[in-house]
N, C-alpha and C. Protein backbone atom coordinates (compact mmCIF):
# COMPACT_ATOMS: atom_id res chain seq x y z
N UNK A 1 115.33 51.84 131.17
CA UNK A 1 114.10 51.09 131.04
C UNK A 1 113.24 51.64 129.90
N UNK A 2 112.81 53.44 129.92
CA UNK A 2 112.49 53.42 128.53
C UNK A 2 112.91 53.19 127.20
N UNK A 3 113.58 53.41 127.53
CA UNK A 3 114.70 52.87 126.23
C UNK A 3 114.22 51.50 125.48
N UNK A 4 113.98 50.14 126.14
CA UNK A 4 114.09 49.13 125.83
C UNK A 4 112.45 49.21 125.49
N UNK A 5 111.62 50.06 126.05
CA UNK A 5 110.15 50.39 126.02
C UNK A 5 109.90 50.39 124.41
N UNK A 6 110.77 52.54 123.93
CA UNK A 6 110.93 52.93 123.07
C UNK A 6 110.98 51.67 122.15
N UNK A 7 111.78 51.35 121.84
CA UNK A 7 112.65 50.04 121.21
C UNK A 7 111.55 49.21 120.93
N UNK A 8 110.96 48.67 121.47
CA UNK A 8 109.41 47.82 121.45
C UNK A 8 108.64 48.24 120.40
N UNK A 9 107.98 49.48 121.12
CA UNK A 9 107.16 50.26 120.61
C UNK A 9 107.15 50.50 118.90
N UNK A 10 108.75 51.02 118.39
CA UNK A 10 109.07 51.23 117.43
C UNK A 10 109.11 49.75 116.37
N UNK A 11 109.56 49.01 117.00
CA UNK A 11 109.60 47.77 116.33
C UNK A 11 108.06 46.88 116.13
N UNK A 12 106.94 47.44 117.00
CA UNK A 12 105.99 46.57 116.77
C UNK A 12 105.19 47.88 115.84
N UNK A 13 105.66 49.18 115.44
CA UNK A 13 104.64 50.13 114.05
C UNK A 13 105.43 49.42 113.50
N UNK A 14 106.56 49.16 113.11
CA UNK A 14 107.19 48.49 111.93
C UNK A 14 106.64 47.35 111.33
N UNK A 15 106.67 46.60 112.24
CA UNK A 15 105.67 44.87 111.96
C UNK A 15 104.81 45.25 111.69
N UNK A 16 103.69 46.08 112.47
CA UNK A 16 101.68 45.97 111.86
C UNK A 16 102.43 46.92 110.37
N UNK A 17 102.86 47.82 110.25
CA UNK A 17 103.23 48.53 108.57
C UNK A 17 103.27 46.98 107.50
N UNK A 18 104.25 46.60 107.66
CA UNK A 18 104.70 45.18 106.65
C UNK A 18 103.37 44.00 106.87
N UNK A 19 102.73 43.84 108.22
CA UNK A 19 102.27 42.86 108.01
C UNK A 19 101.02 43.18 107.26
N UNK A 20 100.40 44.36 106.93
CA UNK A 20 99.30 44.83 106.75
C UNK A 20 99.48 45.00 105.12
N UNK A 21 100.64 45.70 104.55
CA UNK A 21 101.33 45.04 103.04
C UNK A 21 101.02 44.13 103.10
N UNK A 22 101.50 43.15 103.68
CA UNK A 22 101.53 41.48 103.08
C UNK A 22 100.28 41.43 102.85
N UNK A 23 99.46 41.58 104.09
CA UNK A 23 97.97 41.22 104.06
C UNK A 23 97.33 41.77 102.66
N UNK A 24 97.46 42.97 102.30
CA UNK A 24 96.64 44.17 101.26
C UNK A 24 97.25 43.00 99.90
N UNK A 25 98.36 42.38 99.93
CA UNK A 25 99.31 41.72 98.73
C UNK A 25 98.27 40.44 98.33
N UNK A 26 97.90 39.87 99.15
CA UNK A 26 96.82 38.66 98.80
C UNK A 26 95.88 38.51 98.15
N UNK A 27 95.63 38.09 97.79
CA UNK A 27 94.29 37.40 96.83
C UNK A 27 93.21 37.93 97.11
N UNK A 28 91.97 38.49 96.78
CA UNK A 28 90.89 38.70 97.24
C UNK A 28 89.93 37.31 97.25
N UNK A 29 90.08 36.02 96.93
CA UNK A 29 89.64 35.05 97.68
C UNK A 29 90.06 34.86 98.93
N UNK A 30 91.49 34.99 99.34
CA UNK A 30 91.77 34.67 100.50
C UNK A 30 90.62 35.27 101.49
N UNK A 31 90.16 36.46 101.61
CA UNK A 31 89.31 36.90 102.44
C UNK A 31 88.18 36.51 102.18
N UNK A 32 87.31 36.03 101.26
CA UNK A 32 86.56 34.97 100.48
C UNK A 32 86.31 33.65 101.70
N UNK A 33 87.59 33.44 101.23
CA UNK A 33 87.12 31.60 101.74
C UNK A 33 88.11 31.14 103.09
N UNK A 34 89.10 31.73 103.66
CA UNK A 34 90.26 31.54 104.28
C UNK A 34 90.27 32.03 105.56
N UNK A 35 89.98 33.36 105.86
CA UNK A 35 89.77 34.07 106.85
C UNK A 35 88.75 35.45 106.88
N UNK A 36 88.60 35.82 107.78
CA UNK A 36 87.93 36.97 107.92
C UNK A 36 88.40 38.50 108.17
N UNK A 37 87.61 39.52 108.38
CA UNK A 37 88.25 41.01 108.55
C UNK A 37 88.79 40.87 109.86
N UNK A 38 88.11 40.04 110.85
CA UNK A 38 88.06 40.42 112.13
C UNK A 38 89.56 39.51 112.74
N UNK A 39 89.06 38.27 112.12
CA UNK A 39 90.31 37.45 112.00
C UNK A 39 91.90 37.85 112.03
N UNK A 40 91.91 38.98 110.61
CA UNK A 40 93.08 39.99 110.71
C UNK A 40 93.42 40.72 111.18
N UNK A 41 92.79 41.78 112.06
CA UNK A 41 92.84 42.74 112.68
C UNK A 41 92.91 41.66 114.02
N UNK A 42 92.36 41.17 114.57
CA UNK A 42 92.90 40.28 115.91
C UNK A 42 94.05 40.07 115.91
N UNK A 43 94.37 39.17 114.52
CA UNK A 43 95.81 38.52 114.43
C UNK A 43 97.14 39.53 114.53
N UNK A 44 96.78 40.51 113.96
CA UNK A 44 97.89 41.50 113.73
C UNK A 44 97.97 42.33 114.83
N UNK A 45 97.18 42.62 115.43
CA UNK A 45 97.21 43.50 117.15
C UNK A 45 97.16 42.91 118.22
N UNK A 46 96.80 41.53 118.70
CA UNK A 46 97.42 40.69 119.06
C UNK A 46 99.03 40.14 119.15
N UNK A 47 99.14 39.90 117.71
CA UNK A 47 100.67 39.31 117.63
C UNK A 47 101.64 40.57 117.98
N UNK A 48 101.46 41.55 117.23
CA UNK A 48 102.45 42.93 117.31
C UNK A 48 102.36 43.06 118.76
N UNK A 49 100.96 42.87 119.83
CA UNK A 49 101.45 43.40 120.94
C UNK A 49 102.27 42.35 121.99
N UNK A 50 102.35 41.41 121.44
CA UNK A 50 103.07 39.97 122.18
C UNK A 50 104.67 40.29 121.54
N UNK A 51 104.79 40.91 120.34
CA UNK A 51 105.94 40.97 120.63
C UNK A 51 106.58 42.61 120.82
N UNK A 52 105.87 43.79 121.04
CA UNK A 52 106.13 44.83 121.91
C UNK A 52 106.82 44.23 123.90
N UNK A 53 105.88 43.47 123.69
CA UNK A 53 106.18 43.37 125.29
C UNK A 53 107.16 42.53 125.58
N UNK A 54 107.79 41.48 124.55
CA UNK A 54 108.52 41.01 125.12
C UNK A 54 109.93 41.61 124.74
N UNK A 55 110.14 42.78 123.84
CA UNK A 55 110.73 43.54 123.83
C UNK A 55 110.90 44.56 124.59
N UNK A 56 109.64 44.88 125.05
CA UNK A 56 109.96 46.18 125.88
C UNK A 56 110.31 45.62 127.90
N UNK A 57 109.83 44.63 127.80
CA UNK A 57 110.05 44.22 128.96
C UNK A 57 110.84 43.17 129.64
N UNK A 58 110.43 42.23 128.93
CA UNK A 58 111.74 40.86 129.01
C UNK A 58 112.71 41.17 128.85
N UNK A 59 112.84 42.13 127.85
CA UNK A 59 114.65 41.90 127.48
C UNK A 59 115.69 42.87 128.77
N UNK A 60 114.63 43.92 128.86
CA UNK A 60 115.02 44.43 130.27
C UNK A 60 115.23 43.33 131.19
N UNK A 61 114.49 42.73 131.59
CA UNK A 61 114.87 41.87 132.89
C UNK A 61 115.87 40.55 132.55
N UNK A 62 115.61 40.22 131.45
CA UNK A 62 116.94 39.70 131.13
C UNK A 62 118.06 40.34 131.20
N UNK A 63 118.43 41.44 131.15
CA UNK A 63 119.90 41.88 130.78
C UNK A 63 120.39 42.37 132.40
């Protein structure tokens, strides 16, 4: 069971690392006119933790 935890865990620093590149890669209008600080930081710790869990836990009970 930790294992599949571990596994999660590791895979969702990987995602916020890259998605936070991508983010830093954009335009400085984009934060301008498109979205906000808060906007990003929701989006990205949010999403990373939706998919920690369904890694660390679903896939356990699936298997």
């Amino acid at each position: 069971m930790s294992c599949w935890m571990v596994t999660g865990e590791r895979q969702a620093i990987r995602i916020r690392g890259l998605y936070l590149k991508t983010v830093l890669r954009q335009d400085i209008a984009f934060f301008d006119t498109e979205t906000t600080t808060g906007e990003v930081i929701g989006r990205m710790s949010g999403d990373t933790f939706l998919i920690q869990d369904a890694l660390g836990d679903k896939v356990l009970f699936c298997i």
